[in-house]
Each structure stands twice: as structure tokens, then as C-alpha cells.
C-alpha atoms as a PDB file:
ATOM      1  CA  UNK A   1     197.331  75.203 116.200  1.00  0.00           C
ATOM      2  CA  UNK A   2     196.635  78.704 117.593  1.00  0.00           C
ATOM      3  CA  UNK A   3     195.156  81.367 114.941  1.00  0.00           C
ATOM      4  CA  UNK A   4     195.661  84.188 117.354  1.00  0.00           C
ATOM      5  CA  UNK A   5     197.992  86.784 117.298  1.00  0.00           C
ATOM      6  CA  UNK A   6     200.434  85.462 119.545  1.00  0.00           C
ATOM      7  CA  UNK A   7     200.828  87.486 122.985  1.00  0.00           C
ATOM      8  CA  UNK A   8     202.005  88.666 125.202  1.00  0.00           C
ATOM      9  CA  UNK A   9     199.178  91.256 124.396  1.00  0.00           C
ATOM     10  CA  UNK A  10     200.192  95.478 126.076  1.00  0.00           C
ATOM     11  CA  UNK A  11     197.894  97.895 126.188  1.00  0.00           C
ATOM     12  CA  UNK A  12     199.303 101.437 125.838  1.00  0.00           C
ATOM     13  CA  UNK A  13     197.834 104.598 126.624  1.00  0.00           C
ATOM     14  CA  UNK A  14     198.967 107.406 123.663  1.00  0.00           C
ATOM     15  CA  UNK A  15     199.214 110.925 124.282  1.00  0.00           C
ATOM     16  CA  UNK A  16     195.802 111.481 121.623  1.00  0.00           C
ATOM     17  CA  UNK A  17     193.866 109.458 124.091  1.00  0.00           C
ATOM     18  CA  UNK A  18     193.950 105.869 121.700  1.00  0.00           C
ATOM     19  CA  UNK A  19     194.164 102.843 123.721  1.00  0.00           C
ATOM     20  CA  UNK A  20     196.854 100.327 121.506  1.00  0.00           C
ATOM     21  CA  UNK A  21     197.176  96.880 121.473  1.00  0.00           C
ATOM     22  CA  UNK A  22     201.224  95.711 120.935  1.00  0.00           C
ATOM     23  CA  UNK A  23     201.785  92.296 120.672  1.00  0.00           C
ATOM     24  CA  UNK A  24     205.322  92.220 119.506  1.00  0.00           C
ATOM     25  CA  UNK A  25     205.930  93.744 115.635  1.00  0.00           C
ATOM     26  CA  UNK A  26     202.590  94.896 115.013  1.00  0.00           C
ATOM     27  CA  UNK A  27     200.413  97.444 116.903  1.00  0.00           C
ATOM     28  CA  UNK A  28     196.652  97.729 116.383  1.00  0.00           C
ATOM     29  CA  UNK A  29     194.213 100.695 117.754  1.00  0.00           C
ATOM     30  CA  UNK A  30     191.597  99.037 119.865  1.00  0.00           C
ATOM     31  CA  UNK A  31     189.490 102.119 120.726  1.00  0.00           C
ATOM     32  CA  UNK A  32     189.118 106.044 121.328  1.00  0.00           C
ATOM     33  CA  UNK A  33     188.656 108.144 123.258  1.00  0.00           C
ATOM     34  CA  UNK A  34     186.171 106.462 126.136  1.00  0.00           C
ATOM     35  CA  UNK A  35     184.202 103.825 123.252  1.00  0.00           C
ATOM     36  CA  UNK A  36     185.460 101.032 124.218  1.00  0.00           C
ATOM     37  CA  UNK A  37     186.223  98.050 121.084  1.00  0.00           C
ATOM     38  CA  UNK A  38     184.577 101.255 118.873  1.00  0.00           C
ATOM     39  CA  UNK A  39     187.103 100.179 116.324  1.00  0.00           C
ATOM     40  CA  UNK A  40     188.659  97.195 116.112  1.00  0.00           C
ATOM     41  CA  UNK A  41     191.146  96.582 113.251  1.00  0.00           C
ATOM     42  CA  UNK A  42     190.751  93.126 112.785  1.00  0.00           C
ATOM     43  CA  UNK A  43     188.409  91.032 110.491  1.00  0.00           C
ATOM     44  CA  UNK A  44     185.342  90.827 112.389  1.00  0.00           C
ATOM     45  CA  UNK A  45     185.232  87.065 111.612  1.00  0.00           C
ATOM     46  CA  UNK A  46     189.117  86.602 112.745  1.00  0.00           C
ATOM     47  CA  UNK A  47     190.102  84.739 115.492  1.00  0.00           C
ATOM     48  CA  UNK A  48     191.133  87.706 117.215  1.00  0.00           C
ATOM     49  CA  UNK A  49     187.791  89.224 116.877  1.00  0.00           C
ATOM     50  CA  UNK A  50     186.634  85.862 118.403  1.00  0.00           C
ATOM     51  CA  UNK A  51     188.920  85.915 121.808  1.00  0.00           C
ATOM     52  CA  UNK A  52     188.214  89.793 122.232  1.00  0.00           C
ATOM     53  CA  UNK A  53     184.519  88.864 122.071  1.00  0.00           C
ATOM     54  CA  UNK A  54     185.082  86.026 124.546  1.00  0.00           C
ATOM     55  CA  UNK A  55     187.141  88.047 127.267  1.00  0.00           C
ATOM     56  CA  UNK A  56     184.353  88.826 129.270  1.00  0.00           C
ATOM     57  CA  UNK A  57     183.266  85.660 129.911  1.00  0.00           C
ATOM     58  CA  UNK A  58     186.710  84.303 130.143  1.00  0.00           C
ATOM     59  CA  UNK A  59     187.586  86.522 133.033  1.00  0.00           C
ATOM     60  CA  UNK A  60     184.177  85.619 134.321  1.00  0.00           C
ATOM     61  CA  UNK A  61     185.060  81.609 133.981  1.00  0.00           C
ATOM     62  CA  UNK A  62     187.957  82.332 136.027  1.00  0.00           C
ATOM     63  CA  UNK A  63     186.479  84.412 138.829  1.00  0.00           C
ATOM     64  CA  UNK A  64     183.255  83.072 139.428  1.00  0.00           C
ATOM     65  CA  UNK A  65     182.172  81.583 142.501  1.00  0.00           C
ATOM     66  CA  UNK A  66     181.768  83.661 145.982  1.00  0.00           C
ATOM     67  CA  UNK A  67     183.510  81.459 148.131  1.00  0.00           C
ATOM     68  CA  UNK A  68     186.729  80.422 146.036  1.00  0.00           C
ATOM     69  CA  UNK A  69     187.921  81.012 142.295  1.00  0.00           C
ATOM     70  CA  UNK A  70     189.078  79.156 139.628  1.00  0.00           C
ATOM     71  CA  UNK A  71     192.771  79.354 140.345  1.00  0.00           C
ATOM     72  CA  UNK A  72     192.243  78.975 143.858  1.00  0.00           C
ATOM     73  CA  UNK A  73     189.814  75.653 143.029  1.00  0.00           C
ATOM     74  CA  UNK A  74     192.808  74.387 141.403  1.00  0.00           C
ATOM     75  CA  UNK A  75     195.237  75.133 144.030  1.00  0.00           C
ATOM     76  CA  UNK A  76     192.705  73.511 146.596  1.00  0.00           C
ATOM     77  CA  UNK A  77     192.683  69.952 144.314  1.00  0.00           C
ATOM     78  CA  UNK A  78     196.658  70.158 144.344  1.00  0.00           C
ATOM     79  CA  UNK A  79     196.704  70.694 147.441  1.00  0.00           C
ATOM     80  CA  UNK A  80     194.295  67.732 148.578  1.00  0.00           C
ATOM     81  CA  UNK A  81     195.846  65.446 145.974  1.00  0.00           C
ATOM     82  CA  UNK A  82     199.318  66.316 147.927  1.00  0.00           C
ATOM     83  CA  UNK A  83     198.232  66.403 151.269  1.00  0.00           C
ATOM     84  CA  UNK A  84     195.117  64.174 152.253  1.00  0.00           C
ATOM     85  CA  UNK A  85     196.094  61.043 149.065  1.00  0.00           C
ATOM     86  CA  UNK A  86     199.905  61.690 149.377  1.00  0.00           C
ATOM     87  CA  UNK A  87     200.511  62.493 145.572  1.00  0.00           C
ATOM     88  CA  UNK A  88     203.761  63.147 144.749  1.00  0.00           C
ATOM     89  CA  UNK A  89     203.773  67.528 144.906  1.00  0.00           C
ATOM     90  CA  UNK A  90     206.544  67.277 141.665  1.00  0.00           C
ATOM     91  CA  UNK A  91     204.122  64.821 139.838  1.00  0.00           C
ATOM     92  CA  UNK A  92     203.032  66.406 136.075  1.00  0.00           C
ATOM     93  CA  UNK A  93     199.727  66.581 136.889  1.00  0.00           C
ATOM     94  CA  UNK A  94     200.028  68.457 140.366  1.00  0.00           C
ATOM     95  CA  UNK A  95     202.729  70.716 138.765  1.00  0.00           C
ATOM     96  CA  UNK A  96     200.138  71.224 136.061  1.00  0.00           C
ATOM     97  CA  UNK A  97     196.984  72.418 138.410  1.00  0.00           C
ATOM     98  CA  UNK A  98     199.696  74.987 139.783  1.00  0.00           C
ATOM     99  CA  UNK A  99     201.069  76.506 136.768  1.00  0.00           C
ATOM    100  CA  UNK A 100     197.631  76.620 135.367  1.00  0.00           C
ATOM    101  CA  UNK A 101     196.607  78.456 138.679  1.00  0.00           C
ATOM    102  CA  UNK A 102     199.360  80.990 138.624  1.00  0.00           C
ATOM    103  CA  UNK A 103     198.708  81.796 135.215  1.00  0.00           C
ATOM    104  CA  UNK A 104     194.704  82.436 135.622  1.00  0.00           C
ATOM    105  CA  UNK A 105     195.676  84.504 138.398  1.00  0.00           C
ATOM    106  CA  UNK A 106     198.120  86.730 136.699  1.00  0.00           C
ATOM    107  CA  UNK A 107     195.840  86.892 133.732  1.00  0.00           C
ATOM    108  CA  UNK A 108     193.139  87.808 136.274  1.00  0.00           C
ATOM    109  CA  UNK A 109     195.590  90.573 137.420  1.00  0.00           C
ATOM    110  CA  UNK A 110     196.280  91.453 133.511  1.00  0.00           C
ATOM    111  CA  UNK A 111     192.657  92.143 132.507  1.00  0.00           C
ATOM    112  CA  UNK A 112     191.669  94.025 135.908  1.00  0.00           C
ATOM    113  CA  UNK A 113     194.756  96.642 135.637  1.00  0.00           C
ATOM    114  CA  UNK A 114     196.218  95.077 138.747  1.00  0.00           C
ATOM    115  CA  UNK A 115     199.646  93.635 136.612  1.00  0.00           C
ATOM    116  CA  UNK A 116     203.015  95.487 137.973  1.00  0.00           C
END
């Protein structure tokens, strides 16, 4: 079971310079001004407290490596498991490596400002 507020997570810039969190009903003020996580309106022992804490090395799970990234790792096994041992490309497990790699990327793209 997930404790976290469910996503999808928006940051929002306000006219009085305060950065806001909206995840669906509920809004909460995640900094101000340029202090970034200066205050947080959540428990500090919630599991939202928890996941911002971990973002930084989350992101940092999924883009380490110089020569290829996470997503990219996984596209690479799905692709040798398709092309070089002649999986099946529709089997769950290659469909699985792909979706997972699509979504690391676009949460890449989410917490580096590059989401359209």
C-alpha cells in the first residue's frame, strides 16, 4: 500500500513568488521565495517528508552512469532480450522494461523542468 499523497504531483509558480505543490484536491506551499523545502507542510516524519527527502537520490538512481542511464539500460536489456535471444517484443516482461523506461524518462524530464 502506498502512504503517499497520490500524484500526479504540479508545481505552480504564484504571483507572491511561493512555489505550490497540487496534487489533485489539496495544495501545499513547498517553499519561498528562493529557500528551497524552507517550509514544508507536512509531518516531518510523513511519508511525504520521506520521498521529498529521497528525490535527489532518486533522480540520481535514474541518471547515473556516463555512458548510458537507467531508462536507457532498460531499453538496451529489452532490446537484447528481443533481438539477439528472440523474446517475444509483446511478452510481460519486455513490455514491462519499456514502460518502466518511458516512465523514468518522463519523470527524469518532470524533475529537471524539461516536461511540456
Amino acid at each position: 500500500m502506498n502512504k503517499h499523497t497520490p500524484g500526479p504531483w504540479i508545481i505552480k509558480k504564484s504571483p507572491f513568488e511561493v512555489i505550490n505543490v497540487d496534487h489533485g484536491m489539496l495544495t501545499h506551499e513547498i517553499c519561498s521565495g528562493y529557500i528551497m523545502i524552507a517550509a514544508i507542510y507536512v509531518d516531518h516524519d510523513s511519508p511525504d517528508a520521506h520521498l521529498l527527502a529521497a528525490a535527489p537520490e532518486l533522480l540520481e538512481a535514474l541518471t547515473m552512469g556516463a555512458e548510458i542511464n537507467t531508462p536507457d539500460l532498460m531499453d538496451w536489456i529489452a532490446d537484447r532480450l528481443v533481438f539477439v535471444h528472440k523474446e517475444n517484443p509483446n511478452i510481460d516482461f519486455v513490455k514491462s522494461l519499456r514502460n518502466r523506461a518511458a516512465t523514468a524518462r518522463a519523470a527524469i524530464a518532470k524533475a529537471k523542468g524539461e516536461q511540456k
